[in-house]
N, C-alpha and C. Protein backbone atom coordinates (compact mmCIF):
# COMPACT_ATOMS: atom_id res chain seq x y z
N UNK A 1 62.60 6.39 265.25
CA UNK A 1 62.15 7.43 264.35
C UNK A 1 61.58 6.77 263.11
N UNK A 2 60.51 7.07 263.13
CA UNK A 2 60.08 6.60 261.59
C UNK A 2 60.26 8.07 260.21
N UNK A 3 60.67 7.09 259.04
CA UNK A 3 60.97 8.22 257.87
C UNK A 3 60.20 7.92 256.65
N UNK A 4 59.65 8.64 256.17
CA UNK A 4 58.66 8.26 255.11
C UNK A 4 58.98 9.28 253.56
N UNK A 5 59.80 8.91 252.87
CA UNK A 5 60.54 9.15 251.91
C UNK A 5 59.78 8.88 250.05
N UNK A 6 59.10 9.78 249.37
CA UNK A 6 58.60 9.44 248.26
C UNK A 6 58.91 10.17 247.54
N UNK A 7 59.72 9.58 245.92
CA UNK A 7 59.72 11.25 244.82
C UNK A 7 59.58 10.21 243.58
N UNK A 8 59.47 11.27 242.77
CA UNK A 8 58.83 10.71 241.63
C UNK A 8 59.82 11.39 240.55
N UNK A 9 59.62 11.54 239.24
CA UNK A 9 60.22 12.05 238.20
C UNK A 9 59.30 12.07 236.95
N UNK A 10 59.66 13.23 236.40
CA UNK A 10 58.64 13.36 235.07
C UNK A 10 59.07 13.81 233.97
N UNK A 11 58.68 13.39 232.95
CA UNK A 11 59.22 14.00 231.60
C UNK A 11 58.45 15.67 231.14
N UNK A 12 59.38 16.53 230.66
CA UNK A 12 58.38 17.74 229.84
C UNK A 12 59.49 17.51 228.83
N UNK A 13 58.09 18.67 228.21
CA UNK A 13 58.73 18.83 226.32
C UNK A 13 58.58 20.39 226.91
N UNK A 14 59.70 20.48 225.51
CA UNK A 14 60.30 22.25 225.86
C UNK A 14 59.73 22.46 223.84
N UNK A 15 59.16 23.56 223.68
CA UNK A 15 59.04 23.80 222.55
C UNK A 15 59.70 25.51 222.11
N UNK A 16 60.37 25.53 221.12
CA UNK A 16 60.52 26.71 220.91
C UNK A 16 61.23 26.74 219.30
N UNK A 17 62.46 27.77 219.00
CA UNK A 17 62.83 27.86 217.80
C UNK A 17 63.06 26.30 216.65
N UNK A 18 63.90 25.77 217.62
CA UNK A 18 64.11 24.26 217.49
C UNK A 18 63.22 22.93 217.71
N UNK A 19 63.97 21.72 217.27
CA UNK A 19 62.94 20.76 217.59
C UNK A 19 62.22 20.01 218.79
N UNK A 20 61.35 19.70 219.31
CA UNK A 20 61.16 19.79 220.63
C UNK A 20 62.08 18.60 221.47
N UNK A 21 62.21 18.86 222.19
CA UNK A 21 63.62 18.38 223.48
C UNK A 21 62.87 17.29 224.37
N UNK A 22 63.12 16.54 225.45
CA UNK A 22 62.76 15.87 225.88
C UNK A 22 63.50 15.92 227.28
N UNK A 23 63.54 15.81 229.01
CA UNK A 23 64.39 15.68 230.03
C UNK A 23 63.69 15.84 230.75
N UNK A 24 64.45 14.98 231.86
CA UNK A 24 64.57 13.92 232.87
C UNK A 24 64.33 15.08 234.09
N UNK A 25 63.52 15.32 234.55
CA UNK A 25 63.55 15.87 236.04
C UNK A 25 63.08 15.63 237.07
N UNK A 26 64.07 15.81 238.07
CA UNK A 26 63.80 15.16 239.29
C UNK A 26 63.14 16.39 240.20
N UNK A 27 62.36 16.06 240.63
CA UNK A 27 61.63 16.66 241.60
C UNK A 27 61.42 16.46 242.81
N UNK A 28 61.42 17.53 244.03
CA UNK A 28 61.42 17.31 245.57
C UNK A 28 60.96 16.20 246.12
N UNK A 29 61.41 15.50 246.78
CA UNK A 29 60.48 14.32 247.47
C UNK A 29 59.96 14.90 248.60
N UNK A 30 59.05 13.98 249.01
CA UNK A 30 58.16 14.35 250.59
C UNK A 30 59.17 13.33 251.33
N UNK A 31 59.46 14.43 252.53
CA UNK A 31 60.19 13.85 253.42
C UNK A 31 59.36 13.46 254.83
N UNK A 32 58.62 12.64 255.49
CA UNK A 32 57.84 12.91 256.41
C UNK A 32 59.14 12.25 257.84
N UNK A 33 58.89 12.62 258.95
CA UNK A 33 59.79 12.14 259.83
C UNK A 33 59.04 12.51 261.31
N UNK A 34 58.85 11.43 262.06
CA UNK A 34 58.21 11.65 263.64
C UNK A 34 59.80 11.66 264.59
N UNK A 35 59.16 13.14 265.02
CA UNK A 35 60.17 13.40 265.90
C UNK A 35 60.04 13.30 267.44
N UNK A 36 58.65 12.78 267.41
CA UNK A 36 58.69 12.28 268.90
C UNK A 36 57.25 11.92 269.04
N UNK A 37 56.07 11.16 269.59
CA UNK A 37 55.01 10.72 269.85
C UNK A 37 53.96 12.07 269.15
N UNK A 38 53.31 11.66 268.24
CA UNK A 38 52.16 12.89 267.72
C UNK A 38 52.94 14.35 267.20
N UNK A 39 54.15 14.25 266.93
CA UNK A 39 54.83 15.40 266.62
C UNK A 39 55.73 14.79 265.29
N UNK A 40 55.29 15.47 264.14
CA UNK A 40 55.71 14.78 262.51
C UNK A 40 56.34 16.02 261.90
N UNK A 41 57.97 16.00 261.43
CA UNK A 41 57.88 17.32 260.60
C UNK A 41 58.21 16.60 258.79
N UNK A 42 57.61 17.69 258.28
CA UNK A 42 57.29 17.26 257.15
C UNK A 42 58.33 17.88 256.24
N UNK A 43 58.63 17.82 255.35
CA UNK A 43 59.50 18.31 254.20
C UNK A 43 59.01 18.01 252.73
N UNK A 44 58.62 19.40 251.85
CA UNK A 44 57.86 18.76 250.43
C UNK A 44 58.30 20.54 250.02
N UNK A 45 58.13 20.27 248.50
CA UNK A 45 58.15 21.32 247.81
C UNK A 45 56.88 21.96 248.22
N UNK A 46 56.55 23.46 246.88
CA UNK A 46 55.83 24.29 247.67
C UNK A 46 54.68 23.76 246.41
N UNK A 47 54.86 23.08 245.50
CA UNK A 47 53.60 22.57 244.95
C UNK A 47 53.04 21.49 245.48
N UNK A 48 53.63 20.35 246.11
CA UNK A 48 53.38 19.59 247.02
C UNK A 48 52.20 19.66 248.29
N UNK A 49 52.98 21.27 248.74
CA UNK A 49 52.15 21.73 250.05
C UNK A 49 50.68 22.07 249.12
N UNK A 50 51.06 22.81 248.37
CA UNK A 50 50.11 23.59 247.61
C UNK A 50 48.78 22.24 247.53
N UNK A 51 49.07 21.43 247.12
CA UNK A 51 48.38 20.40 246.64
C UNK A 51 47.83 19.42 248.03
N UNK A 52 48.49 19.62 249.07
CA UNK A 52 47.73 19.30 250.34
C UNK A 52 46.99 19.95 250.88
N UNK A 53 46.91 21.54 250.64
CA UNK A 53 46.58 22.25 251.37
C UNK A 53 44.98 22.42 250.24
N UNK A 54 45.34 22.17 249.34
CA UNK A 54 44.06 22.28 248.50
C UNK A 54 43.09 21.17 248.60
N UNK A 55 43.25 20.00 249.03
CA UNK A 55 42.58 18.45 248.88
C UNK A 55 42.09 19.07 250.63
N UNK A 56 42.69 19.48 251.32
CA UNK A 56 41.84 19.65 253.10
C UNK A 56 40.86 21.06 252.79
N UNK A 57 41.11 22.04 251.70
CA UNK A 57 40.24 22.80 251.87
C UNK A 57 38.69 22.48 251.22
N UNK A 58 38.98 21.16 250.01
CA UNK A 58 38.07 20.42 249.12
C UNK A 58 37.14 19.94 250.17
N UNK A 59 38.17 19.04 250.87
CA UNK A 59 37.40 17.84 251.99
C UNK A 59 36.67 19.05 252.79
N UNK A 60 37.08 20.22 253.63
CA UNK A 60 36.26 21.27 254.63
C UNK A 60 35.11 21.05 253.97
N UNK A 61 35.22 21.49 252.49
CA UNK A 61 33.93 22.34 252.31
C UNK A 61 32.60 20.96 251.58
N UNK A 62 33.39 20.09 251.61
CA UNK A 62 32.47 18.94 251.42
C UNK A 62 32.04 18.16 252.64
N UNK A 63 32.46 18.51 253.42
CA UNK A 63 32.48 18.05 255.11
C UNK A 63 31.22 19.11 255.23
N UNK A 64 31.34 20.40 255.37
CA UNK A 64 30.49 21.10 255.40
C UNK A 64 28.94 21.64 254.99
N UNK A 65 28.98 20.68 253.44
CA UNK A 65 27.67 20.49 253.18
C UNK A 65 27.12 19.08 253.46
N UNK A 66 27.48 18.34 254.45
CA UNK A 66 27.40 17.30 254.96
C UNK A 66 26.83 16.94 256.25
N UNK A 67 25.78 16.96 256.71
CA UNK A 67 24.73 17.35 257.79
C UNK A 67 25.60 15.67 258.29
N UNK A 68 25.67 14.98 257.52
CA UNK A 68 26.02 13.78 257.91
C UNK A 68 27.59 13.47 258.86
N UNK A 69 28.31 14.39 258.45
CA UNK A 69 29.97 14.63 259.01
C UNK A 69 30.17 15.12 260.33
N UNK A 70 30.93 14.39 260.85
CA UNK A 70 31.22 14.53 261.87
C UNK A 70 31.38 15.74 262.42
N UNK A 71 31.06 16.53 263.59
CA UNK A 71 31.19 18.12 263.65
C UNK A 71 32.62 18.36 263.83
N UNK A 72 32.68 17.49 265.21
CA UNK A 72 33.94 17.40 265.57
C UNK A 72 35.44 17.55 264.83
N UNK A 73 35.17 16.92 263.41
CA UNK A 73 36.14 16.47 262.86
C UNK A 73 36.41 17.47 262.05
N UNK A 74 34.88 18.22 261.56
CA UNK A 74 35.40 19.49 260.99
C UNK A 74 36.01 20.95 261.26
N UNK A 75 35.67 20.85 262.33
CA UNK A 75 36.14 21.68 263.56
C UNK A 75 37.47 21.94 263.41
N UNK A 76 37.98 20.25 263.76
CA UNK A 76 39.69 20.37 263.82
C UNK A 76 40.10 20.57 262.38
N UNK A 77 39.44 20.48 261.20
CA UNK A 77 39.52 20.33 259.82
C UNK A 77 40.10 21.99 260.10
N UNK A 78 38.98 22.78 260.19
CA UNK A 78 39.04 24.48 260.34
C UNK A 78 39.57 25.03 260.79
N UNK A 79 40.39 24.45 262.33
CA UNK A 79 41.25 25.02 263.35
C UNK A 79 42.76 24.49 262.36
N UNK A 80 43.10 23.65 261.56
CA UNK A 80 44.04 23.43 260.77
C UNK A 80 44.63 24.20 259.97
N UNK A 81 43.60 24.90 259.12
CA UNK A 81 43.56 25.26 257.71
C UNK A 81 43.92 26.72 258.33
N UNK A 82 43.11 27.01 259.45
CA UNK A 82 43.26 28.39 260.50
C UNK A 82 44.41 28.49 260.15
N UNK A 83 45.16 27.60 261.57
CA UNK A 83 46.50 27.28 261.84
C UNK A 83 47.53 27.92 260.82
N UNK A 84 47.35 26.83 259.99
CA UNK A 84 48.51 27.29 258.18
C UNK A 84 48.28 28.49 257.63
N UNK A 85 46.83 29.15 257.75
CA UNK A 85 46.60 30.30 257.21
C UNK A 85 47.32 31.49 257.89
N UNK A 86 47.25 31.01 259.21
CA UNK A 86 48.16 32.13 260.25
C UNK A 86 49.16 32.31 259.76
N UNK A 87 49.87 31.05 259.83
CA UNK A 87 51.72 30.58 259.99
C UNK A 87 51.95 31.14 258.26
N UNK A 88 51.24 31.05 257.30
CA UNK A 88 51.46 31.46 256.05
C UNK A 88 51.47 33.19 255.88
N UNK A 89 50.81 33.30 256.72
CA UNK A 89 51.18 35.17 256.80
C UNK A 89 52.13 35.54 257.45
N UNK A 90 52.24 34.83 258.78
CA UNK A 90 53.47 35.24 259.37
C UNK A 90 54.64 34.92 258.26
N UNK A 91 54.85 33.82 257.46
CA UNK A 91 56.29 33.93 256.62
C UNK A 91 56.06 35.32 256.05
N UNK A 92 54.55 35.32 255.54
CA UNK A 92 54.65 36.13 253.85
C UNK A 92 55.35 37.86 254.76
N UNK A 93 55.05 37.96 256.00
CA UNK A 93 55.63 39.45 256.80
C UNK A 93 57.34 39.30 257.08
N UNK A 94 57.57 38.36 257.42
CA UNK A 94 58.79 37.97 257.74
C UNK A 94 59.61 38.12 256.19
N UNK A 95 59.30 37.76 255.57
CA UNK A 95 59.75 37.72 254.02
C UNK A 95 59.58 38.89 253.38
N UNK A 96 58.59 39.37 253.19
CA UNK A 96 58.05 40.79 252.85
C UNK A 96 57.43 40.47 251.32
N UNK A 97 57.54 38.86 251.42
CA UNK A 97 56.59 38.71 249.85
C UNK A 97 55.35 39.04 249.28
């Protein structure tokens, strides 16, 4: 099994009545893990996803004004983004969010 494990940590400032504050937060790591030949499950917060899911819709649409890009590749680019767009409604019904 391979495991692919990354987190980071960041400082914010909190401002309000008082003087401004300073702390330490830890934030979700990406958990990646192959669970068997071409089959990867992933684990990340939802800004994480958010932020993958935004860099493949960047790349589509720059793929797309790209006479030069592979068709093929955008294809599966589109059948992807499909994919998540499906599976993201099915939660949002399941949830009722």
């Amino acid at each position: 099994m391979i495991s692919l494990q990354a987190g980071f940590q960041t400082f914010y400032r909190h401002s309000g009545d008082g003087p401004h504050t300073s702390a330490l937060c830890n934030l979700a790591s990406v958990k990646l893990e192959q669970l068997r030949p071409n089959v990867f499950q992933m684990t990340l917060a939802s800004q994480e996803l958010s932020a993958l899911v935004a860099a493949a819709r960047l790349a589509y649409d720059a793929m797309a004004d790209d006479p030069a890009a592979p068709r093929e590749a955008l294809e599966h680019l589109a059948s992807v983004l499909r994919d998540f767009d499906v599976a993201r409604e099915r939660l949002h019904d399941e949830d009722g969010r």
